[in-house]
PDB file of N, CA and C in Angstrom:
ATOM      1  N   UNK A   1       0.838  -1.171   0.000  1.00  0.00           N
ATOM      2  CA  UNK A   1       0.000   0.000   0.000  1.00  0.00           C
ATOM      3  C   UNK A   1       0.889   1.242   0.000  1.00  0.00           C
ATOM      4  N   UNK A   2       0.689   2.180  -0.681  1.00  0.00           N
ATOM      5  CA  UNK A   2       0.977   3.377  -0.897  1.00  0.00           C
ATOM      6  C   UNK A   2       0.765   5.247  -0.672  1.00  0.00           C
ATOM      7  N   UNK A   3       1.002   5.465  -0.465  1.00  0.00           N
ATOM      8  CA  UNK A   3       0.671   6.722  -0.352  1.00  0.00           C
ATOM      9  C   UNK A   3       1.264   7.768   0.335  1.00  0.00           C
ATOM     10  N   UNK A   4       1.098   9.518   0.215  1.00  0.00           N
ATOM     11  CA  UNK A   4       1.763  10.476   0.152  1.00  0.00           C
ATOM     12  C   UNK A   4       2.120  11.459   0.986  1.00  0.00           C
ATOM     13  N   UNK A   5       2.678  12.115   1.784  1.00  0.00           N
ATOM     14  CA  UNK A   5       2.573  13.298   2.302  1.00  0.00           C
ATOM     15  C   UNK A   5       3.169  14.227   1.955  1.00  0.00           C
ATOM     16  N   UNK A   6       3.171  15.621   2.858  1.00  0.00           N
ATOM     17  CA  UNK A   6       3.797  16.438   2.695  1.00  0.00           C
ATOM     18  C   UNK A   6       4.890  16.757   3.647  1.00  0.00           C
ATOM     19  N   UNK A   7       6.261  16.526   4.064  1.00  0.00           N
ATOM     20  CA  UNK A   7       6.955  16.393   4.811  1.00  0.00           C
ATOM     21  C   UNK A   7       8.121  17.239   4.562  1.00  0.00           C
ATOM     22  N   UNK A   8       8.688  17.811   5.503  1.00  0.00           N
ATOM     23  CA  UNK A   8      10.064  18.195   6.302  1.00  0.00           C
ATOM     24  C   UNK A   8      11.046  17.098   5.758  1.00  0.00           C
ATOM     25  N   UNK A   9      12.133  17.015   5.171  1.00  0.00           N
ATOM     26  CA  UNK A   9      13.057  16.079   4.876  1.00  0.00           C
ATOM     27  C   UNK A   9      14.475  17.391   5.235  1.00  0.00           C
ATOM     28  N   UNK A  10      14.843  16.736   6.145  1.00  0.00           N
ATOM     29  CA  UNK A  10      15.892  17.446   6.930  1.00  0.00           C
ATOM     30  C   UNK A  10      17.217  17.233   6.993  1.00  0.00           C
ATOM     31  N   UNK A  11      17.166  16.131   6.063  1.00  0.00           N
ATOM     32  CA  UNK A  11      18.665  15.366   5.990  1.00  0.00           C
ATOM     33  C   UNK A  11      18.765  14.094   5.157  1.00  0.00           C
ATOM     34  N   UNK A  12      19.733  13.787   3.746  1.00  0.00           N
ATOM     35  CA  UNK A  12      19.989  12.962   3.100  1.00  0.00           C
ATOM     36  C   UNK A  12      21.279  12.541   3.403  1.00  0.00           C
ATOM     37  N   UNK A  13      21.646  11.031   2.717  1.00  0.00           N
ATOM     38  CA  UNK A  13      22.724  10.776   2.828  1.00  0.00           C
ATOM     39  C   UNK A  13      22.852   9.204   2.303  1.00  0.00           C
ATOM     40  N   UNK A  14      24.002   9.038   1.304  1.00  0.00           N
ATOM     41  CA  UNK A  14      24.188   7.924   0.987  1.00  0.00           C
ATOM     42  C   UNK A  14      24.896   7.137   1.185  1.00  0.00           C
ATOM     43  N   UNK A  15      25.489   5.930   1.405  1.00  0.00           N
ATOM     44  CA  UNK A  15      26.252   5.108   1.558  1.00  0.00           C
ATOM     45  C   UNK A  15      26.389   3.736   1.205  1.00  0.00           C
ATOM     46  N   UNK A  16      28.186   3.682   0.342  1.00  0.00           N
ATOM     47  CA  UNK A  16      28.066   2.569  -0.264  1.00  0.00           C
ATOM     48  C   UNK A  16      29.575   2.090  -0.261  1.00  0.00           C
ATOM     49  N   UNK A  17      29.644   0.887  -0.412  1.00  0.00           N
ATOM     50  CA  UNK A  17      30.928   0.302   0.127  1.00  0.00           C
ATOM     51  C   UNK A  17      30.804  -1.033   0.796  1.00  0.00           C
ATOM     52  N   UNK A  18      32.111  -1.724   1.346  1.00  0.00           N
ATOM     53  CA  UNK A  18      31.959  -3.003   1.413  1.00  0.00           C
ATOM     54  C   UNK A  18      32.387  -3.429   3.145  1.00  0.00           C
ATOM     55  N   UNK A  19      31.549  -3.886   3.793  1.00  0.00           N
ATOM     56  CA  UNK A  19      31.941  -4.015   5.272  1.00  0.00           C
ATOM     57  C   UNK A  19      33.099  -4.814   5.223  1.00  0.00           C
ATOM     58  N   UNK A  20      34.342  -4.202   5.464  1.00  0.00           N
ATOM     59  CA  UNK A  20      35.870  -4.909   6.133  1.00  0.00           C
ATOM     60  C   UNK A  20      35.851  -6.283   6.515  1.00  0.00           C
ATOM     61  N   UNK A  21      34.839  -6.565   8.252  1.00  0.00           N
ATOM     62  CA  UNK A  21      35.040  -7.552   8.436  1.00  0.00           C
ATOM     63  C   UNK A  21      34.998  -8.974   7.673  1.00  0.00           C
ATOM     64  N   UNK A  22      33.828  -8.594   7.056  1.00  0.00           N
ATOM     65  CA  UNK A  22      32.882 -10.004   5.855  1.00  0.00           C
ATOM     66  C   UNK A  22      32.824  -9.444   4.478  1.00  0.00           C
ATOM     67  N   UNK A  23      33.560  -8.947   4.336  1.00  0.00           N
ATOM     68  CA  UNK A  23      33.264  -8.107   2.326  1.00  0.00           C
ATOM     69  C   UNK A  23      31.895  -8.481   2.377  1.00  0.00           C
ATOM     70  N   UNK A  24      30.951  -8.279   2.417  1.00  0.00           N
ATOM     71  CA  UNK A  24      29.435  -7.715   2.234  1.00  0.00           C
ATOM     72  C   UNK A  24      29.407  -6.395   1.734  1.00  0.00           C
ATOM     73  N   UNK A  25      28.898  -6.216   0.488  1.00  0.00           N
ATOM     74  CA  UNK A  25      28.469  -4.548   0.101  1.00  0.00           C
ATOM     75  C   UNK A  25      27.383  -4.408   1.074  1.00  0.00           C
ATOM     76  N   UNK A  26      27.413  -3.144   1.256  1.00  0.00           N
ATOM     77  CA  UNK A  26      26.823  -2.422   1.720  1.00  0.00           C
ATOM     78  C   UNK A  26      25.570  -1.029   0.243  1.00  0.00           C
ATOM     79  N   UNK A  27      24.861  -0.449   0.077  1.00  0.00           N
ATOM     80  CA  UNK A  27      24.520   0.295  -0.611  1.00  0.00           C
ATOM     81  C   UNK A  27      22.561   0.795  -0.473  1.00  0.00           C
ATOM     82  N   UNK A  28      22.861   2.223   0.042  1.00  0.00           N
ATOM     83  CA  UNK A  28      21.901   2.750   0.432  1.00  0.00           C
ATOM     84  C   UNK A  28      21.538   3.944   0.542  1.00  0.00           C
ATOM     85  N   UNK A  29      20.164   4.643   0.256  1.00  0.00           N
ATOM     86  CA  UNK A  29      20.208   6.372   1.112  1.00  0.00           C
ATOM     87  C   UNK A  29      19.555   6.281   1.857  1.00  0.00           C
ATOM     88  N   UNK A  30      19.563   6.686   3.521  1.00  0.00           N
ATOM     89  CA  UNK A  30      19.122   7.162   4.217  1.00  0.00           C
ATOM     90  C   UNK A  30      18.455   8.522   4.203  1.00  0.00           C
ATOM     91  N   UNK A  31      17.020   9.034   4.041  1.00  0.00           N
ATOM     92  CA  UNK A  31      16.315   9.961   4.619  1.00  0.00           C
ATOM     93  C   UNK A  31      16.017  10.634   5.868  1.00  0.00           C
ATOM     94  N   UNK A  32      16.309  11.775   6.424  1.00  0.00           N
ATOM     95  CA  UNK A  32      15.746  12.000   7.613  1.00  0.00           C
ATOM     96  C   UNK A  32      14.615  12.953   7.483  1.00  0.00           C
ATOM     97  N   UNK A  33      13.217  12.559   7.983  1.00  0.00           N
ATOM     98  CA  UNK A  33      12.071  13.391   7.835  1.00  0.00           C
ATOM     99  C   UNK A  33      11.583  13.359   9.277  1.00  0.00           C
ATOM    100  N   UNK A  34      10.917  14.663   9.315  1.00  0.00           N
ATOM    101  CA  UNK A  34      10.300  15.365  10.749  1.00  0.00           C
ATOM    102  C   UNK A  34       9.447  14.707  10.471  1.00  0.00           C
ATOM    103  N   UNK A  35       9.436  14.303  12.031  1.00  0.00           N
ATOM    104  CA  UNK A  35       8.156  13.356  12.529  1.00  0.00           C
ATOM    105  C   UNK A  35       7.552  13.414  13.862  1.00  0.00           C
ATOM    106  N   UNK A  36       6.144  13.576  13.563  1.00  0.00           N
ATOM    107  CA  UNK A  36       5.756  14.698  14.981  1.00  0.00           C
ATOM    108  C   UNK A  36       5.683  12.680  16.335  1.00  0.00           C
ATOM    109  N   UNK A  37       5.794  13.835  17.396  1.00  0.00           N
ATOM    110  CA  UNK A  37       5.785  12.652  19.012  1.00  0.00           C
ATOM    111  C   UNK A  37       4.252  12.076  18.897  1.00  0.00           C
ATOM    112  N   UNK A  38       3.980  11.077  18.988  1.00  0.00           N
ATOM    113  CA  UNK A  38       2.481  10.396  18.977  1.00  0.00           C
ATOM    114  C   UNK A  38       2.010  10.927  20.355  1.00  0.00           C
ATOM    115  N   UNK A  39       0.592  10.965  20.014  1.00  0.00           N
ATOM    116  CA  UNK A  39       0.013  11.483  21.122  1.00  0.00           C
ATOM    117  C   UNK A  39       0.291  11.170  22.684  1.00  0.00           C
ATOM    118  N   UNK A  40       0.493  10.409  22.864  1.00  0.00           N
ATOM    119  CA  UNK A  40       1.055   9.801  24.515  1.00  0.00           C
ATOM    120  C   UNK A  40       2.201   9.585  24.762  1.00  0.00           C
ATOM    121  N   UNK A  41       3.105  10.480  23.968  1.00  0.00           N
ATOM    122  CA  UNK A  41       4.840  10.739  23.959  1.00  0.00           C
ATOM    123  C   UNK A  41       4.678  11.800  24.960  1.00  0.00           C
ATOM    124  N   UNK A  42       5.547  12.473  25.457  1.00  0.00           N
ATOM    125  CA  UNK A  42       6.157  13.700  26.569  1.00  0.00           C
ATOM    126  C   UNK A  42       7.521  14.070  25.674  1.00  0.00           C
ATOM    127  N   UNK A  43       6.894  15.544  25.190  1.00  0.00           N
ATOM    128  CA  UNK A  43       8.245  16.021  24.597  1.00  0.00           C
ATOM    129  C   UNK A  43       7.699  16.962  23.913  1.00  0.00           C
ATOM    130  N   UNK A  44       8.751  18.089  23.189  1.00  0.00           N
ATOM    131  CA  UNK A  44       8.406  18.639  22.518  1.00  0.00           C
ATOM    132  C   UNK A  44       9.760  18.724  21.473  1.00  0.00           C
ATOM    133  N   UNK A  45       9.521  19.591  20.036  1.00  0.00           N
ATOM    134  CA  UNK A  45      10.058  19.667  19.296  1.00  0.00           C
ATOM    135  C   UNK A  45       9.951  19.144  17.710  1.00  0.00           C
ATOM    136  N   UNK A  46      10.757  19.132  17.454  1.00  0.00           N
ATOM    137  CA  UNK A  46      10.625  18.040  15.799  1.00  0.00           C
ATOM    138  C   UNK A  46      11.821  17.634  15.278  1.00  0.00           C
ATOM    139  N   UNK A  47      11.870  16.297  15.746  1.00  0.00           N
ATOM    140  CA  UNK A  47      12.360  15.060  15.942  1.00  0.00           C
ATOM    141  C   UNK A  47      12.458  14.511  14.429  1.00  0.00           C
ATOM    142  N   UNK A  48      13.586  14.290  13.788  1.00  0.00           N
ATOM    143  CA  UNK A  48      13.859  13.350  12.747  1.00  0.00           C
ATOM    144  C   UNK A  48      14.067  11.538  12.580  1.00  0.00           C
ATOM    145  N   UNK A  49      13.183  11.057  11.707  1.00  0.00           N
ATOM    146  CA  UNK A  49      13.601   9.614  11.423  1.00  0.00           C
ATOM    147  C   UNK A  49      14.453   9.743  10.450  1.00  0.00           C
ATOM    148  N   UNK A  50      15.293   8.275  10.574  1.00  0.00           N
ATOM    149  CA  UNK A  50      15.738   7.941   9.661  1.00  0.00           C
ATOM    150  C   UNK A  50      15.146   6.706   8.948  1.00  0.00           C
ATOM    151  N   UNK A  51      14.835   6.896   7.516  1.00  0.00           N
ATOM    152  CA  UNK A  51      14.122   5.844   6.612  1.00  0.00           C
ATOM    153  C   UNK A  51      15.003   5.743   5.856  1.00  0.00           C
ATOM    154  N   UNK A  52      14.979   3.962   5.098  1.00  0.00           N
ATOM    155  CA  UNK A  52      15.524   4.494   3.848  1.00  0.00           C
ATOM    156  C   UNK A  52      14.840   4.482   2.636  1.00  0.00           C
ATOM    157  N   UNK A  53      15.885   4.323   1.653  1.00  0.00           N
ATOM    158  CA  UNK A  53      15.176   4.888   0.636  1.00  0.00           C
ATOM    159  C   UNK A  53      16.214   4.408  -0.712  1.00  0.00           C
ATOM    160  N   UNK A  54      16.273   3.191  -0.871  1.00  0.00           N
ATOM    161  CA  UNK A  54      16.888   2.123  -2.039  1.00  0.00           C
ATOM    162  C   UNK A  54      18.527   2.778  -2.256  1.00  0.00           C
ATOM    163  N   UNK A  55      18.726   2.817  -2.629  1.00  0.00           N
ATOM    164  CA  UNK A  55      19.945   2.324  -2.843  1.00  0.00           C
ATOM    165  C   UNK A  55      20.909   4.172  -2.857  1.00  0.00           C
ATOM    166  N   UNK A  56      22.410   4.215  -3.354  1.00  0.00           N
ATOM    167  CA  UNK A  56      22.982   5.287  -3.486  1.00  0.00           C
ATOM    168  C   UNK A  56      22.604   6.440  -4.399  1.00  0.00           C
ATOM    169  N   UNK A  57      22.133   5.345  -5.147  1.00  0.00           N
ATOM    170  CA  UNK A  57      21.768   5.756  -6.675  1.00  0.00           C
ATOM    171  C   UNK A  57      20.741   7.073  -6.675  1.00  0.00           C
ATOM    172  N   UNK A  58      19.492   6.907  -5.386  1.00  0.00           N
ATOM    173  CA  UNK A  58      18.259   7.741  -5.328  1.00  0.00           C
ATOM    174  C   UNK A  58      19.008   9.117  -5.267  1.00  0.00           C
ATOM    175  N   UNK A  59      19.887   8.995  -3.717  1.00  0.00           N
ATOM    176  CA  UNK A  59      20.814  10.344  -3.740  1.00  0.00           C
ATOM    177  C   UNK A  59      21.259  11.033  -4.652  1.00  0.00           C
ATOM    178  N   UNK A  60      22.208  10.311  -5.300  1.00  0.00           N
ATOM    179  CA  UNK A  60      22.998  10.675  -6.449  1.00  0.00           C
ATOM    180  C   UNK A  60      22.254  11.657  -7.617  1.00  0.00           C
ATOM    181  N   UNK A  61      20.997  10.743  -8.297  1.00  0.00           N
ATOM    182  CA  UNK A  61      20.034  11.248  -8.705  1.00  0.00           C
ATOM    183  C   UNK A  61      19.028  12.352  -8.623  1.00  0.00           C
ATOM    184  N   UNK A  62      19.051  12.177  -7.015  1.00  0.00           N
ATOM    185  CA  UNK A  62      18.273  13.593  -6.453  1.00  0.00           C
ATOM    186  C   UNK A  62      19.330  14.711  -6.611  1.00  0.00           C
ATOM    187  N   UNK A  63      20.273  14.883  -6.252  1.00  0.00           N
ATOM    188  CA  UNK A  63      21.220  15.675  -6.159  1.00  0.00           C
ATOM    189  C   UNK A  63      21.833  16.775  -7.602  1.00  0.00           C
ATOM    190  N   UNK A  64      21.111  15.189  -8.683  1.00  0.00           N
ATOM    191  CA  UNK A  64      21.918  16.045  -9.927  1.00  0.00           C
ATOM    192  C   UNK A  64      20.920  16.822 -10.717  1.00  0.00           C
ATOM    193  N   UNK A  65      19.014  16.271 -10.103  1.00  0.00           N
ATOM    194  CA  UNK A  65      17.915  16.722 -10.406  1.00  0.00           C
ATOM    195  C   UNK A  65      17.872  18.272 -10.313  1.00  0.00           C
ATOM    196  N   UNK A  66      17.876  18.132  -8.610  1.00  0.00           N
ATOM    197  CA  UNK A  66      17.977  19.372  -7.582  1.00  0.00           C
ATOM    198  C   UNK A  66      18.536  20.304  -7.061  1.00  0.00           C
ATOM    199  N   UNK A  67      19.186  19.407  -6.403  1.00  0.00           N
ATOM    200  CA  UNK A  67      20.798  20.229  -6.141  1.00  0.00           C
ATOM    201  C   UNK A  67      20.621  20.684  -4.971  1.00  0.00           C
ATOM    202  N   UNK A  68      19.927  20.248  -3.956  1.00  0.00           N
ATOM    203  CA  UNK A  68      19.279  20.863  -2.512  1.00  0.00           C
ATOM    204  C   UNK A  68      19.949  20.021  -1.668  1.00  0.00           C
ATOM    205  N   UNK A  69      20.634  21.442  -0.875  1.00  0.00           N
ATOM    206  CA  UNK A  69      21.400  21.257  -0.189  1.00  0.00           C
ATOM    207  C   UNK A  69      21.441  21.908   1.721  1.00  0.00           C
ATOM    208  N   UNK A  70      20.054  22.157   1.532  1.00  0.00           N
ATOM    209  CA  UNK A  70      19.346  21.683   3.187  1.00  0.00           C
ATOM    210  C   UNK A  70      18.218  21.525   3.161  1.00  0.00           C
ATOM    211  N   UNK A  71      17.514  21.106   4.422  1.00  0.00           N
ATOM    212  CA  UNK A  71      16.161  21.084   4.716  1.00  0.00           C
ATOM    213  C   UNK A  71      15.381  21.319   3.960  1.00  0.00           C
ATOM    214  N   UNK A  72      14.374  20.871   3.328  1.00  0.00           N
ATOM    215  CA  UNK A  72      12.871  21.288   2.069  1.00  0.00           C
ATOM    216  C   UNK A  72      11.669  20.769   2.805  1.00  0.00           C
ATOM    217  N   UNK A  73      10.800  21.604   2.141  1.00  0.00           N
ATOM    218  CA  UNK A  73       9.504  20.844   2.322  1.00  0.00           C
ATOM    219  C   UNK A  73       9.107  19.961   1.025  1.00  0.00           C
ATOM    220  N   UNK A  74       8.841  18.724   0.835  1.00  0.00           N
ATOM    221  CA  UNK A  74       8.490  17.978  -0.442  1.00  0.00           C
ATOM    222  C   UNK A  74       7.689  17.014  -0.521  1.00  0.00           C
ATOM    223  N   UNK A  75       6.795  16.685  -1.158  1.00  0.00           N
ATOM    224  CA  UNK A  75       6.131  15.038  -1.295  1.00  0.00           C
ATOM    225  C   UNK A  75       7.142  13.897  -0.692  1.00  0.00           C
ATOM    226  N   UNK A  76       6.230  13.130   0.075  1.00  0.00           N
ATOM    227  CA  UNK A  76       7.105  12.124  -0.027  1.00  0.00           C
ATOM    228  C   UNK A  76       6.277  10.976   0.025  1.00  0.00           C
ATOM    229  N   UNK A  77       6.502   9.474  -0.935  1.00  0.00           N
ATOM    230  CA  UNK A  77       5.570   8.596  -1.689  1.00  0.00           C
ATOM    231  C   UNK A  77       6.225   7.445  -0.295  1.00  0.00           C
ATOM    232  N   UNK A  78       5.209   7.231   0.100  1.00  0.00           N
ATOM    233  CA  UNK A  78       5.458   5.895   1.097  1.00  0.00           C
ATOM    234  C   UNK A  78       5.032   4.364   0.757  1.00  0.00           C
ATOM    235  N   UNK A  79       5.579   3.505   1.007  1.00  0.00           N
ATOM    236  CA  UNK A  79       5.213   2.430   1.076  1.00  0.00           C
ATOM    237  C   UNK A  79       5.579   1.405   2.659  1.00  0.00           C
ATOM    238  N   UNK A  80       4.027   0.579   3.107  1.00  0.00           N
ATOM    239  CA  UNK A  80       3.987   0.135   3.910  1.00  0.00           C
ATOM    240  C   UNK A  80       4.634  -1.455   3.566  1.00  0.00           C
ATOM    241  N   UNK A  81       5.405  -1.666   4.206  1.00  0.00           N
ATOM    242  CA  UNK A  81       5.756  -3.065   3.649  1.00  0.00           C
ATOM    243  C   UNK A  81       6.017  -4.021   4.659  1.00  0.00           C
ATOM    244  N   UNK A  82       5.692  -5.059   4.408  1.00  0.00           N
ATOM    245  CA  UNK A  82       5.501  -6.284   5.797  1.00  0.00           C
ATOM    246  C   UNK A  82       6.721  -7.668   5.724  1.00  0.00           C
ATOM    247  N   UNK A  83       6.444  -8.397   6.762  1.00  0.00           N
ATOM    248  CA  UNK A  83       7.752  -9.559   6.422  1.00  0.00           C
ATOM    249  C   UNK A  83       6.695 -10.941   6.504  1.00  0.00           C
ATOM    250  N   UNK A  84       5.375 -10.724   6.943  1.00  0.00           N
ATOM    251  CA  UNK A  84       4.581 -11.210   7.526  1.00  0.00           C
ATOM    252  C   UNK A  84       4.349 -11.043   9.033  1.00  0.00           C
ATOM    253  N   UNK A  85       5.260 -10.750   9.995  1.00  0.00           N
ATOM    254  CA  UNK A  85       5.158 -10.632  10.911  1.00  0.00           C
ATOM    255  C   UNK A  85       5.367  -8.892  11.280  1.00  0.00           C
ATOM    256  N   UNK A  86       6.283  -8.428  11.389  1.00  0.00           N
ATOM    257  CA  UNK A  86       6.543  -6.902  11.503  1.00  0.00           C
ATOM    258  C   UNK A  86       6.111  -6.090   9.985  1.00  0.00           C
ATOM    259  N   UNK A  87       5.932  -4.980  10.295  1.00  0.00           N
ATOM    260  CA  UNK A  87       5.874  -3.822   9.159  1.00  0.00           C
ATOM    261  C   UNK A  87       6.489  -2.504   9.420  1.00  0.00           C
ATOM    262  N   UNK A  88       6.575  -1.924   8.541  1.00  0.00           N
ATOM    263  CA  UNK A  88       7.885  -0.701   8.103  1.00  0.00           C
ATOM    264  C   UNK A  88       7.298   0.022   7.028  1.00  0.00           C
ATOM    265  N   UNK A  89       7.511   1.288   7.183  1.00  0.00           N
ATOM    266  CA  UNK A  89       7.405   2.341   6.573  1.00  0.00           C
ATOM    267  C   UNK A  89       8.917   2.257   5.878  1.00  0.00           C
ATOM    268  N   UNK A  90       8.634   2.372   4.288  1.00  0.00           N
ATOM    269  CA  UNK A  90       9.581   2.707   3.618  1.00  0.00           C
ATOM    270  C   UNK A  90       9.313   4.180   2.280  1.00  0.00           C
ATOM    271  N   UNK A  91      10.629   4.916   2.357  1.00  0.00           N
ATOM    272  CA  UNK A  91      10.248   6.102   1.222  1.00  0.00           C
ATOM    273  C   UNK A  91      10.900   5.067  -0.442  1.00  0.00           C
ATOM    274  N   UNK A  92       9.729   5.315  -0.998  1.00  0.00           N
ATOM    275  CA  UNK A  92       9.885   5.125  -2.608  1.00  0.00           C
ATOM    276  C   UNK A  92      10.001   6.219  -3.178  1.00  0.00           C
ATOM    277  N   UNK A  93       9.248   7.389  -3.133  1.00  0.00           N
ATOM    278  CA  UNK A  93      10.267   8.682  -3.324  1.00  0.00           C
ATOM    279  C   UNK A  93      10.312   9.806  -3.021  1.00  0.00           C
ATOM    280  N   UNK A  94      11.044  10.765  -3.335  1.00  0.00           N
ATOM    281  CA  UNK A  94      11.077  12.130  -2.380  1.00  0.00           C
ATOM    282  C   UNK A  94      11.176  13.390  -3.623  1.00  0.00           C
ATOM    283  N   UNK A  95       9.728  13.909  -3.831  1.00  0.00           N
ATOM    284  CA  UNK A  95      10.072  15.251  -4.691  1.00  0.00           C
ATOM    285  C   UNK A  95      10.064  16.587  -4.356  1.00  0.00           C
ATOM    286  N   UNK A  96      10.617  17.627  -4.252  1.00  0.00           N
ATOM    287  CA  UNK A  96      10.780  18.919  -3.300  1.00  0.00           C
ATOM    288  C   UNK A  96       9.309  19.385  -3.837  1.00  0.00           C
ATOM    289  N   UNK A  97       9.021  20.415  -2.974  1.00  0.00           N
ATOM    290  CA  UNK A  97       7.815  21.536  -3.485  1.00  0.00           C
ATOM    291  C   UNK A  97       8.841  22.535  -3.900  1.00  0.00           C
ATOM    292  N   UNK A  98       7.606  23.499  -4.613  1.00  0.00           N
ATOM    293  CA  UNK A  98       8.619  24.853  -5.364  1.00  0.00           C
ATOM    294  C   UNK A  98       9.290  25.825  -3.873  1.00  0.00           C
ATOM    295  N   UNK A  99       8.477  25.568  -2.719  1.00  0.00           N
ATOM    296  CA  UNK A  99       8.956  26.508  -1.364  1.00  0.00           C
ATOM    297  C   UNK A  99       9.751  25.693  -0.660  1.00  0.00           C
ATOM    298  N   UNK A 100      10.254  26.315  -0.071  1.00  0.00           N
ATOM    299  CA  UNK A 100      11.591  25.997   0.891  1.00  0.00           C
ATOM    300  C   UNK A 100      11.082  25.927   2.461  1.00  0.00           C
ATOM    301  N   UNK A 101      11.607  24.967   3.167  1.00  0.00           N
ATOM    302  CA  UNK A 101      11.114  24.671   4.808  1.00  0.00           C
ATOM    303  C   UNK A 101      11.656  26.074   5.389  1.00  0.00           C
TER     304      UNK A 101
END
């Protein structure tokens, strides 16, 4: 299942490379989007997740689209995805609005 908001994305970042111990690649972007405290949290502020968001490539891509280089306000396309047992919010994609956060 799918679908959209309008979100704070406060921080990108990609990473790719091969873990030392076990040569395993590694390859990914991490998103950070403001995400408000659920109602029966104690706190205030606006608090970033980190999601990700497929591979280096999205970054790379966003970067050569855009070229934004802090904080935006933009769409962002979600997908709920399950293992059968747990579920996760994942970003499929992230497009800026014409205004700035």
């Amino acid at each position: 299942m799918q679908f959209k908001t309008q979100s704070v994305i406060k921080a990108m970042k990609p990473s790719k490379g091969v873990i030392e111990d076990t040569g395993r690649p590694y390859d990914s972007t991490k998103v950070y989007i403001e995400t408000q405290f659920s109602s029966d949290a104690e706190g205030w502020g606006n608090p970033s997740i980190q999601y990700n968001w497929g591979t280096s490539d999205n970054y790379h891509d966003f970067m050569r689209t855009h070229n934004i280089t802090k904080e935006f306000v933009g769409e962002v396309t979600w997908e709920n995805q399950t293992t059968g047992n747990n579920s996760k919010l994942v970003v499929i994609d992230v497009k800026p609005n014409t205004q700035k956060a």
